[in-house]
Protein backbone atom coordinates (compact mmCIF):
# COMPACT_ATOMS: atom_id res chain seq x y z
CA UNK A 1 -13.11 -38.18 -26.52
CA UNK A 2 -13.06 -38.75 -22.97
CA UNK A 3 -9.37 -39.44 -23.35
CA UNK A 4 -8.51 -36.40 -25.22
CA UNK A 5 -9.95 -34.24 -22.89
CA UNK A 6 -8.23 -35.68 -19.69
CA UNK A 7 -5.16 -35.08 -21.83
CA UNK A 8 -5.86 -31.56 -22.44
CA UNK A 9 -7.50 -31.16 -18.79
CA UNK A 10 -3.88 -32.19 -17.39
CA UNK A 11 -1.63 -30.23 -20.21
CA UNK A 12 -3.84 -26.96 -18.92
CA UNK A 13 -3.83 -28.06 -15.29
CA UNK A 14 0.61 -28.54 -15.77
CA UNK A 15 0.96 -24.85 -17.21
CA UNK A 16 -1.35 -22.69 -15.07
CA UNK A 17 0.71 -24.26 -12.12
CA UNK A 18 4.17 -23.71 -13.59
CA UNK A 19 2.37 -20.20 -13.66
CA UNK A 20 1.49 -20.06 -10.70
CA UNK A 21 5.50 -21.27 -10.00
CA UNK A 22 7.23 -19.15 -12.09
CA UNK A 23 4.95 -16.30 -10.52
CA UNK A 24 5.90 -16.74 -6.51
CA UNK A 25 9.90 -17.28 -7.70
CA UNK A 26 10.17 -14.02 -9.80
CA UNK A 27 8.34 -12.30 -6.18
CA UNK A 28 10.73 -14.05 -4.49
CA UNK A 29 13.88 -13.55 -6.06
CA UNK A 30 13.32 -9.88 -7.36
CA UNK A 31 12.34 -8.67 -3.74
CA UNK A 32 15.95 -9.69 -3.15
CA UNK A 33 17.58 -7.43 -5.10
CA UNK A 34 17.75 -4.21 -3.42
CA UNK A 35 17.60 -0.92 -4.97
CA UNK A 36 19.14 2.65 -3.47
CA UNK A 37 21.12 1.00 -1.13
CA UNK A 38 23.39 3.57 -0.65
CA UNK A 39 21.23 6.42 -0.98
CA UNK A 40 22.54 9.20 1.77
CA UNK A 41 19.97 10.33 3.48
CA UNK A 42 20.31 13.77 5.69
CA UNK A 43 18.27 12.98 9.32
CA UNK A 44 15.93 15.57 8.55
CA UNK A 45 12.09 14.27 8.91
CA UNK A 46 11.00 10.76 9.94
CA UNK A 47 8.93 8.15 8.54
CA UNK A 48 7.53 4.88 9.31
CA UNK A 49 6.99 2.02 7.43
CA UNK A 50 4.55 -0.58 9.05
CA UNK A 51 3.13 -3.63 8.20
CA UNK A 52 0.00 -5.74 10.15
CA UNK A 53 1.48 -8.86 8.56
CA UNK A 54 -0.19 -8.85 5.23
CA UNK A 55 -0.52 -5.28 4.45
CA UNK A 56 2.36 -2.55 4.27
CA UNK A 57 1.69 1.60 5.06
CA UNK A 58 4.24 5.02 4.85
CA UNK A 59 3.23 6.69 8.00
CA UNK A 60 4.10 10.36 7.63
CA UNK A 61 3.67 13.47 10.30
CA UNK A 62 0.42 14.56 9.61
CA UNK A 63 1.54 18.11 8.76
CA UNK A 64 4.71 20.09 8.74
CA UNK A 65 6.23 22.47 7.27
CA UNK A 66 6.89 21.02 4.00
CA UNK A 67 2.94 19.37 3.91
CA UNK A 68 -0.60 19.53 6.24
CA UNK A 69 -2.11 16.36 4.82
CA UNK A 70 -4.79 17.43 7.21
CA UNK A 71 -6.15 20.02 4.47
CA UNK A 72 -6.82 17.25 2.80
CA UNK A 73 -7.17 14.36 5.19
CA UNK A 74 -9.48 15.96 7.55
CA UNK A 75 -10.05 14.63 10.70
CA UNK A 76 -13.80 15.02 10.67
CA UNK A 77 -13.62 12.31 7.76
CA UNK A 78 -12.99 9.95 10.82
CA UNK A 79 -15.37 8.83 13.55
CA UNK A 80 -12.75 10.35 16.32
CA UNK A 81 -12.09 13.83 14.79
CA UNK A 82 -9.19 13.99 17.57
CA UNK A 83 -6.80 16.85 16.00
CA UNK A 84 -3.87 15.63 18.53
CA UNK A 85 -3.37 12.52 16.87
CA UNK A 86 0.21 13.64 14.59
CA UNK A 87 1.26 11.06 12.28
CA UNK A 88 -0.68 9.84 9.19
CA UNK A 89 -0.96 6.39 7.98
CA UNK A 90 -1.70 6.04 3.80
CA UNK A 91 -2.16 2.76 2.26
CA UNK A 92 -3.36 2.25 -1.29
CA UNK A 93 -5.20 -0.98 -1.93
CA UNK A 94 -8.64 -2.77 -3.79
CA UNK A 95 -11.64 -0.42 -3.22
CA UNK A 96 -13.83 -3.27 -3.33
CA UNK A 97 -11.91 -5.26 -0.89
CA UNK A 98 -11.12 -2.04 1.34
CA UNK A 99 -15.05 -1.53 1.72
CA UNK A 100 -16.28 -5.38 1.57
CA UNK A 101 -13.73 -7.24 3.05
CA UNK A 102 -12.79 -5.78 6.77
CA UNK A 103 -12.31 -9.13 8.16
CA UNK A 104 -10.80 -11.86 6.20
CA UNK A 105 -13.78 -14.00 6.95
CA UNK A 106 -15.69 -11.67 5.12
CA UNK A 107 -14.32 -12.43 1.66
CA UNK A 108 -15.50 -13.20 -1.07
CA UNK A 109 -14.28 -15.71 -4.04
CA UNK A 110 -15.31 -13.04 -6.80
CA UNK A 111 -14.03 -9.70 -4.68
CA UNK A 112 -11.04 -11.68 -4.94
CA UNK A 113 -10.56 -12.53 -8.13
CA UNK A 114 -12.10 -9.21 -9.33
CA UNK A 115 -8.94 -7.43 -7.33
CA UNK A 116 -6.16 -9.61 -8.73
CA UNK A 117 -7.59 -9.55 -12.61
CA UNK A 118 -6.65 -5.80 -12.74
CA UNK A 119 -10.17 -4.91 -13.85
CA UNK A 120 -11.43 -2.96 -10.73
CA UNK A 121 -10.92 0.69 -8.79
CA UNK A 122 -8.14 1.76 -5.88
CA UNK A 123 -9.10 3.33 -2.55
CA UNK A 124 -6.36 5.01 -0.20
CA UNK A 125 -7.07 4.13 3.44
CA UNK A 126 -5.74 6.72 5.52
CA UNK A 127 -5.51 5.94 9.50
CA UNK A 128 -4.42 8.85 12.12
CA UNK A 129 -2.58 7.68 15.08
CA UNK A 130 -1.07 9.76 18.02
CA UNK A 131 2.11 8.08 19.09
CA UNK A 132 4.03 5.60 16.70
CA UNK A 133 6.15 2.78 18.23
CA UNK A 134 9.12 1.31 16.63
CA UNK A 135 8.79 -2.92 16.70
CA UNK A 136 9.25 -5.96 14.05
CA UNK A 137 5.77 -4.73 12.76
CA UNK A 138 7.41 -0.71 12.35
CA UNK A 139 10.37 0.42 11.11
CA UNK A 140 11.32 4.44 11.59
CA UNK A 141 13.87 6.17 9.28
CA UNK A 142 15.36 9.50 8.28
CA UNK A 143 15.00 10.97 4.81
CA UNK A 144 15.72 14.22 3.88
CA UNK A 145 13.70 17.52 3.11
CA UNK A 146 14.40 16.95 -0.64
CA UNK A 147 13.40 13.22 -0.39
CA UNK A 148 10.44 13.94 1.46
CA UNK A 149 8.93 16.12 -1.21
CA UNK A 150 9.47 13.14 -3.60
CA UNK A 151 7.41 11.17 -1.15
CA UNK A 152 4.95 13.56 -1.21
CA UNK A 153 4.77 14.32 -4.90
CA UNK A 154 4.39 10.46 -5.23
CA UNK A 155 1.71 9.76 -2.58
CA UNK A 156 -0.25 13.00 -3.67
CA UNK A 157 -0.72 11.76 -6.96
CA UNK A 158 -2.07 8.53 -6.03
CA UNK A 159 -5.22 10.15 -5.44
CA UNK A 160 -8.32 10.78 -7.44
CA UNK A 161 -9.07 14.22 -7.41
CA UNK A 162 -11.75 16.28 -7.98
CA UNK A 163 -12.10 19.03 -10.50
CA UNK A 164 -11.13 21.86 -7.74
CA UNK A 165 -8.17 19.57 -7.32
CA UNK A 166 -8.80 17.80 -3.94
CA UNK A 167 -8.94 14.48 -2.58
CA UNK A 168 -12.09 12.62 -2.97
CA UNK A 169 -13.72 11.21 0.37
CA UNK A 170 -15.77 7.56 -0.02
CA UNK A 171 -18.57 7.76 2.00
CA UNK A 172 -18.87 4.81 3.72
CA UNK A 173 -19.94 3.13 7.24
CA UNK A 174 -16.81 1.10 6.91
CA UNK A 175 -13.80 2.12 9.30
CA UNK A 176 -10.73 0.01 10.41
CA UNK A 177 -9.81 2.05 13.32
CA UNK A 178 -11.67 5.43 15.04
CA UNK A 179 -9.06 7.60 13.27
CA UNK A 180 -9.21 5.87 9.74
CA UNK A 181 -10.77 7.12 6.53
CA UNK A 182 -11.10 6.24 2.76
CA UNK A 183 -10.49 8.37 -0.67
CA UNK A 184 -10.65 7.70 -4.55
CA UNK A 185 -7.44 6.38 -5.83
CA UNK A 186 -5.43 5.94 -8.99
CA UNK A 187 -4.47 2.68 -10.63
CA UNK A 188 -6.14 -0.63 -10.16
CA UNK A 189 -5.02 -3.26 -7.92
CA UNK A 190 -3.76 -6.88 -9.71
CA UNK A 191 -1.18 -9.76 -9.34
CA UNK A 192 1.30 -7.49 -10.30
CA UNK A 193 0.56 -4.21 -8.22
CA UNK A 194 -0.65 -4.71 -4.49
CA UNK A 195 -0.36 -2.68 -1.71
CA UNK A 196 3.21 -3.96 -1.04
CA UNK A 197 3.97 -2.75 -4.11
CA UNK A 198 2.47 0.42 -3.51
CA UNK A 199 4.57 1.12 -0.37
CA UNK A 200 7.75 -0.64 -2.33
CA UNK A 201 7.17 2.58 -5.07
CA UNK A 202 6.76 5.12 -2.57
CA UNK A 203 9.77 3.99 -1.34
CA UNK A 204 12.07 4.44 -4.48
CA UNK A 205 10.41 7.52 -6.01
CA UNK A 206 12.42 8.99 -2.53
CA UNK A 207 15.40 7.59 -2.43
CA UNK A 208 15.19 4.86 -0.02
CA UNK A 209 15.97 0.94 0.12
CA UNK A 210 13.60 -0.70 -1.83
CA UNK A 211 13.12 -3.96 -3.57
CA UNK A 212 13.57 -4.28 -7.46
CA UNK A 213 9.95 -5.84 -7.17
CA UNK A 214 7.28 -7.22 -4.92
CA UNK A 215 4.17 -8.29 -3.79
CA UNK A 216 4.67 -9.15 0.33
CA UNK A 217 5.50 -6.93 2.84
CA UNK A 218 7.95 -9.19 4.69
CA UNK A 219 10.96 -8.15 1.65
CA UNK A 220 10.51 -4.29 2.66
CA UNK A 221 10.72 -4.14 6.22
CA UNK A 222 13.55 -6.67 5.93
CA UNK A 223 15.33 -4.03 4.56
CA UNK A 224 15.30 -2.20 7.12
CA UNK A 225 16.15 -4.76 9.80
């Protein structure tokens, strides 16, 4: 018996790791392929795309005339309520991790597995900021006025709202940054959609370089080198 179930022990152990394989080479080689690479793009309104080595955000203006995110987004949702501060940070991500986890070494084995099994809620974390700086970490481009409003349609509706149709704010003592804030959010994080991904779709639903698929943020802002 003992023998049988070593055999069956090491069959299992072989295919969740050829999983586990097959898993970081499909990331890997579909982040390579690159989609809308030559999409024109008029130099009409900027973005940013920035990474803190793990996690990816689309950092917008925070209103113009196309969008005030600040209707929404209100600065008294953050601790500095500072209405100078002009560009808009939105990253979609775990709810559960988002509130639980600020520091690495605060997570947990089952907030961990709970995000990557699909079965759990989205949060947007929003951070205001007053100057952006281009770097390895930030990337600026130009998109259009028509390619904005995609990005806008698309980030817009990855956000719970209420039945009046506005953003939902989580309540919560938990804050990244003065000028950062939380809201209700659509979809559920998992293996197969993080916040990489996330930024990765908000990047083709306007247009821009993308890749086919991933989970990292390294593959986008390589595109961009």
């Amino acid at each position: 018996m003992s023998k049988r179930f070593l055999k069956y022990a090491a069959m299992f152990t072989v295919m969740i790791l050829s999983l586990i394989a097959l898993y970081f080479l499909a990331a890997f080689c579909l982040s390579k392929i690159t989609v809308n690479n030559n999409t024109f793009n008029k130099k009409e309104i900027a973005i940013y795309i920035m990474t803190n080595g793990i996690h990816t955000d689309i950092v917008l203006p925070a209103s113009n005339f196309q969008k005030d995110w600040t209707q929404e987004i209100k600065y008294e949702h953050t601790l500095l309520t500072d209405t100078s501060y002009k560009f808009l940070a939105f990253g979609w991500g775990d709810r559960k991790f988002y509130l639980e986890t600020p520091e690495f070494s605060d997570l947990k084995l089952s907030t961990g597995l709970r995000a990557i099994s699909g079965l759990s809620t989205s949060a947007m974390h929003t951070t205001y900021y007053l100057l952006m700086t281009e770097d390895r970490n930030c990337k600026k481009l130009y998109i259009s006025k028509v390619q904005y409003q995609q990005l806008i349609k698309y980030i817009s509706a990855s956000f719970t709202k209420d039945n009046n149709g506005h953003f939902i704010s989580i309540k919560s003592n938990i804050h990244y940054d003065n000028a950062d804030a939380f809201y209700e959010a659509v979809g559920s994080y998992s293996i197969f959609k993080t916040c990489n991904t996330w930024t990765n779709n908000a990047l083709k639903a306007s247009g821009q370089k993308a890749c086919f698929w991933t989970i990292f943020d390294t593959p986008i802002l390589q595109k961009y080198q």
